[in-house]
C-alpha atoms as a PDB file:
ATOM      1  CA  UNK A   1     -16.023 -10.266  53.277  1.00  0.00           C
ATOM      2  CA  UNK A   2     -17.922  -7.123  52.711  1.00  0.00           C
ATOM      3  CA  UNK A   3     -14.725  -4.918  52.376  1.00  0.00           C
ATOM      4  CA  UNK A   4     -13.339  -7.259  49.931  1.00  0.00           C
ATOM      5  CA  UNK A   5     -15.994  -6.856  47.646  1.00  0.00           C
ATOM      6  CA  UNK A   6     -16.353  -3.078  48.501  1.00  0.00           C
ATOM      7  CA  UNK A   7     -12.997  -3.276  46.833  1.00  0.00           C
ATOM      8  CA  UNK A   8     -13.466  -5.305  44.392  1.00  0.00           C
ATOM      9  CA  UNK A   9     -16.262  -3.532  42.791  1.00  0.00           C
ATOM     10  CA  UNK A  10     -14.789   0.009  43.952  1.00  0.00           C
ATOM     11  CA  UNK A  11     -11.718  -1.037  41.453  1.00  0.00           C
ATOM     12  CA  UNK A  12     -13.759  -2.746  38.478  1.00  0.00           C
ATOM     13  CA  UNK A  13     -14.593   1.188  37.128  1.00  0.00           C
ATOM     14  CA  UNK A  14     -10.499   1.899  37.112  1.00  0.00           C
ATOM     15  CA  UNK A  15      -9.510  -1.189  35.562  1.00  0.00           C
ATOM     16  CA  UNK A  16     -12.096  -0.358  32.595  1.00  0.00           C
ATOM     17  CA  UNK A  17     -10.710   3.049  32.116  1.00  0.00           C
ATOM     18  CA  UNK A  18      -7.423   1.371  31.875  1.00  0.00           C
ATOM     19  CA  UNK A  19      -8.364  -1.263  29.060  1.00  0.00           C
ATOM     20  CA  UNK A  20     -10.244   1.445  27.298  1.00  0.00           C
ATOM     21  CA  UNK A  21      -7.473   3.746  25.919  1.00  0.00           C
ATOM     22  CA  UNK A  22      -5.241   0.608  24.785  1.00  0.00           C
ATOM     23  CA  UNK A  23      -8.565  -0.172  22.849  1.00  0.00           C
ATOM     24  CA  UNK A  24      -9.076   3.359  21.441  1.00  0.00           C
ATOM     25  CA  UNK A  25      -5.341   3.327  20.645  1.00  0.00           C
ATOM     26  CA  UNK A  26      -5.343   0.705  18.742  1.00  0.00           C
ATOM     27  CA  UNK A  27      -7.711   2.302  16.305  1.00  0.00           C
ATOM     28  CA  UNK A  28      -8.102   6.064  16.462  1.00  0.00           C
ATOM     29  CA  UNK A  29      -5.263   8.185  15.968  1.00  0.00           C
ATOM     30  CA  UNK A  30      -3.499  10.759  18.316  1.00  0.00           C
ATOM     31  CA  UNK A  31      -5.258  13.144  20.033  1.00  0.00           C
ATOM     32  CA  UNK A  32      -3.403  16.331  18.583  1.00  0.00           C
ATOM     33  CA  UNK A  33      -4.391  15.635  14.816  1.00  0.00           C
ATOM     34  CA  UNK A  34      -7.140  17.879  13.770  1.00  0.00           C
ATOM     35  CA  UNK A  35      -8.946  18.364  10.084  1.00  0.00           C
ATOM     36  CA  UNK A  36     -10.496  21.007   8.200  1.00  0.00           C
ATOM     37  CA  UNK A  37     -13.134  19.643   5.953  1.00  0.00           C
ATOM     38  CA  UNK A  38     -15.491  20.632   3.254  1.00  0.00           C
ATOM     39  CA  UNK A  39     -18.563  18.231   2.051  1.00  0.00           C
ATOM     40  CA  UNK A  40     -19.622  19.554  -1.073  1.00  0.00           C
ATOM     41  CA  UNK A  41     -18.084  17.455  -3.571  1.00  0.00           C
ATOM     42  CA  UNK A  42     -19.347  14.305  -5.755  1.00  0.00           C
ATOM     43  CA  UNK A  43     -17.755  11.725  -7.332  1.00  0.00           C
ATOM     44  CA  UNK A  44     -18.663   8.348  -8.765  1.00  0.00           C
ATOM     45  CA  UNK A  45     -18.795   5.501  -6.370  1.00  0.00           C
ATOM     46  CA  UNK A  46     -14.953   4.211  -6.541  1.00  0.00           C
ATOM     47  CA  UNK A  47     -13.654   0.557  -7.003  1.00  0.00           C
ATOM     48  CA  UNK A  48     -11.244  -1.716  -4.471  1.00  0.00           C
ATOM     49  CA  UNK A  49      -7.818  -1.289  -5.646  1.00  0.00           C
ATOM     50  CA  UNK A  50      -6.159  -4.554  -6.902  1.00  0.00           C
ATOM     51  CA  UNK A  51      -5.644  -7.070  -3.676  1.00  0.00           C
ATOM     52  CA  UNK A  52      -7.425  -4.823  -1.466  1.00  0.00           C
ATOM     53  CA  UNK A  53     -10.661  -3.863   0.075  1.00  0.00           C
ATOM     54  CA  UNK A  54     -12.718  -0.593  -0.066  1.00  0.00           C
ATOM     55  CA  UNK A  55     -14.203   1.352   2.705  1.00  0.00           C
ATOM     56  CA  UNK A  56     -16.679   3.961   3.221  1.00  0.00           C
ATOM     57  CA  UNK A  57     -17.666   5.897   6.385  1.00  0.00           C
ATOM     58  CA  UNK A  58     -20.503   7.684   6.207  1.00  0.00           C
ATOM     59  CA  UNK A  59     -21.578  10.475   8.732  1.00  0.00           C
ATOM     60  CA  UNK A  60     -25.217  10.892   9.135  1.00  0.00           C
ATOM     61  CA  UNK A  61     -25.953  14.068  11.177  1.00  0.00           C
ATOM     62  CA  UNK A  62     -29.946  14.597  10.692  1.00  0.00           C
ATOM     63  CA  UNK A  63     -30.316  17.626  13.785  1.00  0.00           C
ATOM     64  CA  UNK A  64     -30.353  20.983  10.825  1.00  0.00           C
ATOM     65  CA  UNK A  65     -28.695  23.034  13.373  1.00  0.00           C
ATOM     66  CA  UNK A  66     -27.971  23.054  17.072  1.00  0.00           C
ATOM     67  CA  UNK A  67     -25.600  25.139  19.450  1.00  0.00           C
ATOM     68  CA  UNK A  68     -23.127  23.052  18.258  1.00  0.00           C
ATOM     69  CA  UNK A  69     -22.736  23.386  14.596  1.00  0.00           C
ATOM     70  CA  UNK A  70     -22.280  20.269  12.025  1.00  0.00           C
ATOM     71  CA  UNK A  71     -19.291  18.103  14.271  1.00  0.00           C
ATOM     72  CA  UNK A  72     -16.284  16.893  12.493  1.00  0.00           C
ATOM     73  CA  UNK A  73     -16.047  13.058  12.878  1.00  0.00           C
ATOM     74  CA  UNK A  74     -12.515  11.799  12.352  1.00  0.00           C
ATOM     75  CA  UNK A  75     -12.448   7.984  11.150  1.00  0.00           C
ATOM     76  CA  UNK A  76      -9.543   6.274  12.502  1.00  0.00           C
ATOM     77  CA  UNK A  77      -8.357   2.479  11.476  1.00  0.00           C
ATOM     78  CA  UNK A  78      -5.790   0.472  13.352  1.00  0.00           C
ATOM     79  CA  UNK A  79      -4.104   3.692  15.130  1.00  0.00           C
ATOM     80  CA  UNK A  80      -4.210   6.070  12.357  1.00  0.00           C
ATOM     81  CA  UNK A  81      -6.343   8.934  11.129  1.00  0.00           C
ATOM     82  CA  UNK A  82      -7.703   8.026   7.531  1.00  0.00           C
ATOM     83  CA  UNK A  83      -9.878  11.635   7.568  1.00  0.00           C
ATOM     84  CA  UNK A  84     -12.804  13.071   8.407  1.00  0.00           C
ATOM     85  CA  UNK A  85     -16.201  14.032   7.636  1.00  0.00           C
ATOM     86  CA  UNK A  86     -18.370  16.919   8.793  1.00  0.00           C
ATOM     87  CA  UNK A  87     -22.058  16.612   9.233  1.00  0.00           C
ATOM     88  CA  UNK A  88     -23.998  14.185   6.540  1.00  0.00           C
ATOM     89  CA  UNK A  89     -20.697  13.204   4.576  1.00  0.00           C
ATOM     90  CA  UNK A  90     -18.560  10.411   3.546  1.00  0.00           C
ATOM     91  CA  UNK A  91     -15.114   9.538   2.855  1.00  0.00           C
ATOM     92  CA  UNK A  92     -13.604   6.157   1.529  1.00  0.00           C
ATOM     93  CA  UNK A  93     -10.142   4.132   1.894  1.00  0.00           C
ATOM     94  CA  UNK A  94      -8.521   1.337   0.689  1.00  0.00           C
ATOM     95  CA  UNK A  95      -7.078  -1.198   3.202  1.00  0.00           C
ATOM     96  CA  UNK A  96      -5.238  -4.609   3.263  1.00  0.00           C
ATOM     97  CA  UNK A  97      -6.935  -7.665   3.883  1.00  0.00           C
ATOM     98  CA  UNK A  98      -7.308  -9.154   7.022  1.00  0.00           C
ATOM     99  CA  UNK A  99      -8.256  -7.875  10.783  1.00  0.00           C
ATOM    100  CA  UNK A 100      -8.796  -4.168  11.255  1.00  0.00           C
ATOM    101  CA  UNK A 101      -9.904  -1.455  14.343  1.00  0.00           C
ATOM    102  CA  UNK A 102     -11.783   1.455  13.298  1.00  0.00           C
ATOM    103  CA  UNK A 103     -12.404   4.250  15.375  1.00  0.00           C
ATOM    104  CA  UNK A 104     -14.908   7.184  15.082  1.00  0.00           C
ATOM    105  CA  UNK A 105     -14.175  10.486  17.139  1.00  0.00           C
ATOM    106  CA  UNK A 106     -15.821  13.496  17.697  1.00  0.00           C
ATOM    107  CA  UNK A 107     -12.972  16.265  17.019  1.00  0.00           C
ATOM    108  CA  UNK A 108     -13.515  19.450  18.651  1.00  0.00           C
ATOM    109  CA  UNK A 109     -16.297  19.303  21.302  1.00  0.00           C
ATOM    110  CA  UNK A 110     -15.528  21.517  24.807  1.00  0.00           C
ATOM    111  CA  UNK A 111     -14.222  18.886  27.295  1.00  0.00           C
ATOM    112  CA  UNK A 112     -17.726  18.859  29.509  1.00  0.00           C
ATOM    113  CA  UNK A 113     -19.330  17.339  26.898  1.00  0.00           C
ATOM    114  CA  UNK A 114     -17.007  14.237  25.636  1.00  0.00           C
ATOM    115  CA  UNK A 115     -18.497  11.768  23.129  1.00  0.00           C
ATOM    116  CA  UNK A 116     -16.553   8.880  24.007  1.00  0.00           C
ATOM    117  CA  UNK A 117     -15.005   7.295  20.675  1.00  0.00           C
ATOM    118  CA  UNK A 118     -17.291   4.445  19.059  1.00  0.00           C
ATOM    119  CA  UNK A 119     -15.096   1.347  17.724  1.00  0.00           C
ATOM    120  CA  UNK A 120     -15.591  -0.890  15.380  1.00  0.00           C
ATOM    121  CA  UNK A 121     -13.755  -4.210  13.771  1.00  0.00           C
ATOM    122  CA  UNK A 122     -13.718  -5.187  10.386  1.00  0.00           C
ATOM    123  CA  UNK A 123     -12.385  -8.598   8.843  1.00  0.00           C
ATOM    124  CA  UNK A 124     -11.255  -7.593   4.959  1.00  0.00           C
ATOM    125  CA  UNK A 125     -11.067  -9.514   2.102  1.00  0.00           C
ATOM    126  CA  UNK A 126      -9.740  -9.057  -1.034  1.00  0.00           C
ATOM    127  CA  UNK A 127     -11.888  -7.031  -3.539  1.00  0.00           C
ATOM    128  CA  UNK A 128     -14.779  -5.984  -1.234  1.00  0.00           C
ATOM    129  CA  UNK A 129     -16.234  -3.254  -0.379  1.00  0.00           C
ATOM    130  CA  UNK A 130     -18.007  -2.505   2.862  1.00  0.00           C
ATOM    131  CA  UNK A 131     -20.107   0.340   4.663  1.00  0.00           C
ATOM    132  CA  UNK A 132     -20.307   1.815   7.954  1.00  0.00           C
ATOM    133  CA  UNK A 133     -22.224   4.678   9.541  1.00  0.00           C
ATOM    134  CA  UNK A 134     -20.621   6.802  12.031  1.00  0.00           C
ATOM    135  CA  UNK A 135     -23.837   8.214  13.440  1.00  0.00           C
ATOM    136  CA  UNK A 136     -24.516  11.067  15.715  1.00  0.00           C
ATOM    137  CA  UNK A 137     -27.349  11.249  18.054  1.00  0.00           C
ATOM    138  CA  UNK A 138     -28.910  13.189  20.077  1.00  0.00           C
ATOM    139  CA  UNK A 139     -30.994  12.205  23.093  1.00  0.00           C
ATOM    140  CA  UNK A 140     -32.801  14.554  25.998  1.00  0.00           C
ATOM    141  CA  UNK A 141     -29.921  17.028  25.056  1.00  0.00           C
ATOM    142  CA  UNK A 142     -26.699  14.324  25.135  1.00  0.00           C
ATOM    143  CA  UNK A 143     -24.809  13.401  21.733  1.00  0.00           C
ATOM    144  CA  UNK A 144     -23.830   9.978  21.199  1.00  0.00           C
ATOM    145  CA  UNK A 145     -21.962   8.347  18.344  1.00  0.00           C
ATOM    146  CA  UNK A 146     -21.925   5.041  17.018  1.00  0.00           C
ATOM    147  CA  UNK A 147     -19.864   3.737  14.361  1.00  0.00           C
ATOM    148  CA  UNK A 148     -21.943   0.500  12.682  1.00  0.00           C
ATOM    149  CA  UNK A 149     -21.917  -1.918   9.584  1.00  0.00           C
ATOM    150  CA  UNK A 150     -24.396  -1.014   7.259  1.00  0.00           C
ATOM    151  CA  UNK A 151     -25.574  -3.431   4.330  1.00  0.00           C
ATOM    152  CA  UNK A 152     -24.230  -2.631   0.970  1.00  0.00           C
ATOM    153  CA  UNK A 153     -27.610  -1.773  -0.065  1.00  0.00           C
ATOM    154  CA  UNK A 154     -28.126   0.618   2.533  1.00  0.00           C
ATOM    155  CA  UNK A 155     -24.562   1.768   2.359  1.00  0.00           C
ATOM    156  CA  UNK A 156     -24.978   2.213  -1.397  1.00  0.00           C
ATOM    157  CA  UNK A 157     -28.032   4.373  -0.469  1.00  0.00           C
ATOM    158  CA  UNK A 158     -26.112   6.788   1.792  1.00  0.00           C
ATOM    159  CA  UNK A 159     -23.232   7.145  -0.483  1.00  0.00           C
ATOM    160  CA  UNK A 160     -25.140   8.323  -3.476  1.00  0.00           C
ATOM    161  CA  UNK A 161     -27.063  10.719  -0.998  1.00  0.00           C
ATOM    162  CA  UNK A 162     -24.547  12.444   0.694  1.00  0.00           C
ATOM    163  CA  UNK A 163     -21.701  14.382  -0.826  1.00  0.00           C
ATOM    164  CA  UNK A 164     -18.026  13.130  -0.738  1.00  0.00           C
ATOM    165  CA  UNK A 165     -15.775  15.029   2.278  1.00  0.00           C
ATOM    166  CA  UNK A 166     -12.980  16.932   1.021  1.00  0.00           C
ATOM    167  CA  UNK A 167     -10.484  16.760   4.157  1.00  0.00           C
ATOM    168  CA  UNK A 168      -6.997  18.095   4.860  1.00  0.00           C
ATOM    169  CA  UNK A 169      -4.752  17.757   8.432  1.00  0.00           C
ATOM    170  CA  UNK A 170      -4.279  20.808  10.062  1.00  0.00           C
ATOM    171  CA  UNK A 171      -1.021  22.374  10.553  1.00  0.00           C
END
């Protein structure tokens, strides 16, 4: 009886790793995508496009400077890259209604210290416009992220505060 759950709990760790990367999948994008990005430009909060929802993802990086620079978070929804930002940024994309998967990833860090991707799902409607915060923390020298809902209010708050990410794929 003891071996069996020996086993049992010796296998519970493998399955997990094996349901994790069909969840990641199914909202981040392939590995081998990369961005360059700039965060220095403005614009005017934008509008859903007609029949669809609006997103925004903002990154909120407080730490000035560290060993590691400002990290590039790509933002990923239902298996594909939509961009990126790079330290307190945001970007914004319009989606269909209905059920999504959003993904936040930490692009470049050294393998020793992964970030493990931080998911998210989002139920669109028509005409909306929600907020999320893809935030990076730091705790007794370990980085975390976590992507969240934020209330419009708030989200309003961090989009007029933090400039607009300027993002293109690398080749």
């Amino acid at each position: 009886m003891k071996t069996l759950l020996a086993v049992i709990l010796l296998s519970l760790p493998a399955l997990a790793a094996d349901q994790a990367p069909a969840a990641v999948a199914a909202a981040c994008g392939p590995d081998n995508v990369k961005f360059d990005v700039d965060s220095s430009g403005r614009q005017p909060a934008a509008q859903p496009e007609p029949g669809k929802a609006l997103v925004y993802v903002v990154e909120q990086f407080d730490r000035p400077t560290n060993e590691l620079g400002r990290p590039t978070i790509r933002v990923g929804l239902d298996g594909s890259w939509m961009g990126a930002n790079r330290g307190t940024s945001y970007l914004s994309f319009s989606v269909e209604p209905g059920a999504h998967h959003l993904c936040a990833d930490w692009q470049s860090l050294p393998r020793w210290l992964h970030v493990p991707a931080s998911l998210a799902n989002l139920t669109a409607e028509p005409a909306q416009t929600y907020y999320l915060r893809a935030r990076v923390m730091e705790n007794a020298g370990y980085f975390t992220l976590d992507l969240e809902p934020v209330n419009s209010d708030q989200g309003r708050m961090l989009i007029e505060t933090s400039p607009l990410s300027g993002y293109r794929q690398k080749k």
